[in-house]
Structures are given as structure tokens and as C-alpha cells.
C-alpha atoms as a PDB file:
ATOM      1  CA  UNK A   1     -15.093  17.384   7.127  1.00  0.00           C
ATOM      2  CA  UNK A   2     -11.668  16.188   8.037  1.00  0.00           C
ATOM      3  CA  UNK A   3     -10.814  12.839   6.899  1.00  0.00           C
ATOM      4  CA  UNK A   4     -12.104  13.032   3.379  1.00  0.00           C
ATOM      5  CA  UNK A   5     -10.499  11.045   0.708  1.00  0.00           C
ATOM      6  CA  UNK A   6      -9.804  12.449  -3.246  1.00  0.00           C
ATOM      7  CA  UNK A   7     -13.110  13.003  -4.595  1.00  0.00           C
ATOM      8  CA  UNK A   8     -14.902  10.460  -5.923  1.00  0.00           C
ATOM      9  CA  UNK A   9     -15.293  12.223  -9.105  1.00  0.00           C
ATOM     10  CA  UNK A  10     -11.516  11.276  -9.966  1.00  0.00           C
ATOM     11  CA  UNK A  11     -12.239   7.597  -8.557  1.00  0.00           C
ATOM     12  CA  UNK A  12     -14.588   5.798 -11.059  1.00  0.00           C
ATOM     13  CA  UNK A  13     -12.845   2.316 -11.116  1.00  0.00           C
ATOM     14  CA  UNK A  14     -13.898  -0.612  -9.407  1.00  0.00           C
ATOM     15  CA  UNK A  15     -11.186  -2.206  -7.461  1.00  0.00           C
ATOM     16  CA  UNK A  16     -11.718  -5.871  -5.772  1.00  0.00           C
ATOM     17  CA  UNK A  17     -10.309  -6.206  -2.404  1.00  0.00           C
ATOM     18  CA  UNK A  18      -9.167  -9.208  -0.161  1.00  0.00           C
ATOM     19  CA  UNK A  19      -7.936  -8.793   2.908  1.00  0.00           C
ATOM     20  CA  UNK A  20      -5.918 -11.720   4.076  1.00  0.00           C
ATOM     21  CA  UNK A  21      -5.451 -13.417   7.418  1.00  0.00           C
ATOM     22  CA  UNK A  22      -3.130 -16.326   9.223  1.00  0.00           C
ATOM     23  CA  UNK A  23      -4.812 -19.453   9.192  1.00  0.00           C
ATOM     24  CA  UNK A  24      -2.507 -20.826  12.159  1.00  0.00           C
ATOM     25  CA  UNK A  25      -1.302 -23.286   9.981  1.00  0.00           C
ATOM     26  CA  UNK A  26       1.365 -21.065   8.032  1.00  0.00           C
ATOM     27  CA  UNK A  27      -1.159 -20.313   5.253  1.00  0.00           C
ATOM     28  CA  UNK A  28      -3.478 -17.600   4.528  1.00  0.00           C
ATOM     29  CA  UNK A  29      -7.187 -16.811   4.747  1.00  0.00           C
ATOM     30  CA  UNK A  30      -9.024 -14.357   2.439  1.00  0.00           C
ATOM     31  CA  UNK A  31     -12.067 -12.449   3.550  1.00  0.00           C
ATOM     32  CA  UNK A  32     -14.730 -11.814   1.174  1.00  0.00           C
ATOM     33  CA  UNK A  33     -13.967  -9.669  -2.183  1.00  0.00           C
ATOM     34  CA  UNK A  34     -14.947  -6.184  -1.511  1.00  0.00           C
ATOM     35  CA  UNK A  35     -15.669  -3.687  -4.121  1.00  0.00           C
ATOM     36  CA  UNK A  36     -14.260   0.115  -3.657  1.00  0.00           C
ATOM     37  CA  UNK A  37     -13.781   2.796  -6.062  1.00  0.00           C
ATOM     38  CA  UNK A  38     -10.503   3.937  -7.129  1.00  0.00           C
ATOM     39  CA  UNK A  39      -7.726   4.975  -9.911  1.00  0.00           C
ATOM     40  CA  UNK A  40      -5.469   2.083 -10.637  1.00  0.00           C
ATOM     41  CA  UNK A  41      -2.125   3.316 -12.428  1.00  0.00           C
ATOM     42  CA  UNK A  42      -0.614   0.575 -14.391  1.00  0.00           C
ATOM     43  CA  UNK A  43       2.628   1.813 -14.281  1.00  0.00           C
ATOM     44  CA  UNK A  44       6.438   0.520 -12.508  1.00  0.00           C
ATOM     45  CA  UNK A  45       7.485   2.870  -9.788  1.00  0.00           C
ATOM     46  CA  UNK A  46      10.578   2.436  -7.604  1.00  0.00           C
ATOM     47  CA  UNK A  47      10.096   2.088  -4.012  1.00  0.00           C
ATOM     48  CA  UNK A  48      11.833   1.139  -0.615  1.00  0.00           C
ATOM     49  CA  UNK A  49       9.383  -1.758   1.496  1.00  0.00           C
ATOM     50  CA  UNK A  50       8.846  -2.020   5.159  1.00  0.00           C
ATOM     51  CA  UNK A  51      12.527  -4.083   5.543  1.00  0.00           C
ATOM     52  CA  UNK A  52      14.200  -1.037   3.671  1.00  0.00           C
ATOM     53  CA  UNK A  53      14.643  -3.423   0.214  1.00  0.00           C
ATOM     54  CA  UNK A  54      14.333  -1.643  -3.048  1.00  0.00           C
ATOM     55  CA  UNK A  55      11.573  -2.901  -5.249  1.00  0.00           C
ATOM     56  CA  UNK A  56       9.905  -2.010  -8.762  1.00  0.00           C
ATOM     57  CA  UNK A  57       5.863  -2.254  -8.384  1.00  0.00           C
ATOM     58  CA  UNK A  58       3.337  -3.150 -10.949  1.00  0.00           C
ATOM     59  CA  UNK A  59       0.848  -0.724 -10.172  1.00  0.00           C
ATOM     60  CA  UNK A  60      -0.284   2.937  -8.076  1.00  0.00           C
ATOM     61  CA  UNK A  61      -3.899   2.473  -6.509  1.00  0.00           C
ATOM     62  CA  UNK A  62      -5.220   5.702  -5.476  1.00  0.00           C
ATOM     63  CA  UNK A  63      -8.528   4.573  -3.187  1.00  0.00           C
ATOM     64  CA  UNK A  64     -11.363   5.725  -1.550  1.00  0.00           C
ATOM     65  CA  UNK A  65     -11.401   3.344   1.000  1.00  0.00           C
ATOM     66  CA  UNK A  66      -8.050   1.937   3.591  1.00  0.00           C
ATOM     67  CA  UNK A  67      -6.505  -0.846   2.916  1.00  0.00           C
ATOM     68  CA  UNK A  68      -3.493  -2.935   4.730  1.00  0.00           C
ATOM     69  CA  UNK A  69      -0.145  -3.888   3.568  1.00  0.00           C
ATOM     70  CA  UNK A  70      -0.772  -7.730   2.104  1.00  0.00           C
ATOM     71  CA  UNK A  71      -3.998  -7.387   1.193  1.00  0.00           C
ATOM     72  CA  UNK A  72      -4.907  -8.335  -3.082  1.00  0.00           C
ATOM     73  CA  UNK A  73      -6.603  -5.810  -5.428  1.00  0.00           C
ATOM     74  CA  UNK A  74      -7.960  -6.815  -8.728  1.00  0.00           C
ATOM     75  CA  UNK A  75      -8.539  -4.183 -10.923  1.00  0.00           C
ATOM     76  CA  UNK A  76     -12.550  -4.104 -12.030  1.00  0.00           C
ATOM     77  CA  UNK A  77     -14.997  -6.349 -10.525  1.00  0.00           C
ATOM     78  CA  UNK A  78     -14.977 -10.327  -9.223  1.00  0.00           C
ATOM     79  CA  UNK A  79     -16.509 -12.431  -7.515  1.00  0.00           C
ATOM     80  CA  UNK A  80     -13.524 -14.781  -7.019  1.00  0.00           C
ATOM     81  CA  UNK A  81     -13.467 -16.106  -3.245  1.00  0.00           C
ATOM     82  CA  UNK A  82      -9.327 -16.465  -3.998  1.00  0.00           C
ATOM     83  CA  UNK A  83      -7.559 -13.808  -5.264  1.00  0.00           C
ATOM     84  CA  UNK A  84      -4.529 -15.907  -5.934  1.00  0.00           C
ATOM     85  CA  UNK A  85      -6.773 -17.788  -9.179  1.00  0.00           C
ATOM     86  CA  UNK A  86      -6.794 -14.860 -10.971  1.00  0.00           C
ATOM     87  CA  UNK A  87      -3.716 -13.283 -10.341  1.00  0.00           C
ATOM     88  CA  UNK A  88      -2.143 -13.943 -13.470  1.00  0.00           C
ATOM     89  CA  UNK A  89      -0.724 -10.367 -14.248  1.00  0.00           C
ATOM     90  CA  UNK A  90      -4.241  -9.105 -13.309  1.00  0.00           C
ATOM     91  CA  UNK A  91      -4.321  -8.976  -9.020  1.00  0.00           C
ATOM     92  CA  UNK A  92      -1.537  -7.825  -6.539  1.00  0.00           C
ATOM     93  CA  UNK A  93      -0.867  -7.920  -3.373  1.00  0.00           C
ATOM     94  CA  UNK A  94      -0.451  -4.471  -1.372  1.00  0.00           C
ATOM     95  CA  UNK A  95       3.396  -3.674  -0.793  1.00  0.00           C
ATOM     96  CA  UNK A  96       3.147  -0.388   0.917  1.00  0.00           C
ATOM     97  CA  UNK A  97       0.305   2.368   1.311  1.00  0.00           C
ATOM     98  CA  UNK A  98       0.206   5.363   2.544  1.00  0.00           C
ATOM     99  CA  UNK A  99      -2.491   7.852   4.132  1.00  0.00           C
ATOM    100  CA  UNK A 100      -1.736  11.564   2.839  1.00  0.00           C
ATOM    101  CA  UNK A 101      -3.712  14.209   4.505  1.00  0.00           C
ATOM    102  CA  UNK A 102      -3.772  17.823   2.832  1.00  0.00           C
ATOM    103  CA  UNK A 103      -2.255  20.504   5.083  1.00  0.00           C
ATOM    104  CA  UNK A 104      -5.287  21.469   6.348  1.00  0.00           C
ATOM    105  CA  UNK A 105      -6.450  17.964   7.039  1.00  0.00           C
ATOM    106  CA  UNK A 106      -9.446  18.330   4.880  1.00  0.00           C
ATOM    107  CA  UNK A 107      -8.853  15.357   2.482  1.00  0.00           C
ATOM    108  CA  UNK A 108      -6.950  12.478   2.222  1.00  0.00           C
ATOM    109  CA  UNK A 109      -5.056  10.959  -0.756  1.00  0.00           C
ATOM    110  CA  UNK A 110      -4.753   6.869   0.282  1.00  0.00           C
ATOM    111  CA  UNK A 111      -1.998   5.427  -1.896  1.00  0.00           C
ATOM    112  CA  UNK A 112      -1.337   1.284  -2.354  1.00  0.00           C
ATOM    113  CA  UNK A 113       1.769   0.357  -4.113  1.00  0.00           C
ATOM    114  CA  UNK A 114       1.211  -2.742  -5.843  1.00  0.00           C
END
């Protein structure tokens, strides 16, 4: 049973997910949306990013699913092919996430800082 994530009980939302890739030209390609559950926490939280800069995020994501530093979530459900149409206060890109497993390694709490 090891690897588990919360319970899915306590993750009802639907959260839209791009992940994005280098398109070798110094632009970015999004895969398709992908719907997971999850809690999304509209709230500001102060955190330190991967080059040790203080920031203030928009959001907590707790998730049932892993996700990567730069990818977009949307909170709810889309179709959108481009996350960056319909990110007017309403889809953020990933700043840092974290994988949390309990002490006995039973379940997992995944984390995305928006």
C-alpha cells in the first residue's frame, strides 16, 4: 500500500493540468489538459523557489496525482488546448511541489505551490 496519496474523499475538485515542454525555438509546448482530483487553497503563502528567491503564491494544490515544477493548473474543468488564454487570475503555473510521505510511508500528501 505504500505510495498512496490523501484520500480521495478529501480531494473532490477537478483540477486541469498542462504540462509544458521546449519547443526548441525558446517557446513552450503544452500537452493535452488533463483532469485530476484535488483541493485547491486559494490562499497567499510565503515561500523560498528553486534559486532560493522569496515569493508570495496565489494558491496550495493538494493532488492526487504528480505534477512538475512549470506545469499550469486551472482550477475546475477545461478543455482549453492553452492554458495561458485563460489564465486571467484563474490558471497558474507550478512554482514548487513537494511529495510528503507519512512516517510509515503509507500515504502521500503531493503539494503544488501556485
Amino acid at each position: 500500500m505504500a505510495g498512496r496519496s490523501i484520500p480521495t474523499r478529501y480531494l473532490r475538485q477537478n483540477i486541469t493540468r498542462w504540462t509544458v515542454s521546449e519547443d526548441g525555438y525558446g517557446g513552450f509546448e503544452f500537452g493535452p489538459p488533463q483532469v485530476i482530483k484535488g483541493r485547491w487553497e486559494q490562499h497567499q503563502k510565503l515561500f523560498t523557489d528553486l534559486e532560493g528567491h522569496q515569493k508570495v503564491s496565489r494558491a496550495e494544490v493538494f493532488l492526487a496525482e504528480s505534477v512538475e515544477v512549470g506545469d499550469y493548473l486551472y482550477n475546475g474543468y477545461t478543455t482549453e488546448l492553452d492554458p495561458t488564454t485563460i489564465c486571467s487570475g484563474e490558471c497558474f503555473r507550478v512554482q514548487m511541489y513537494h511529495e510528503i510521505p507519512d512516517l510509515r510511508n503509507i500515504m502521500t500528501v503531493r503539494q503544488a505551490i501556485l
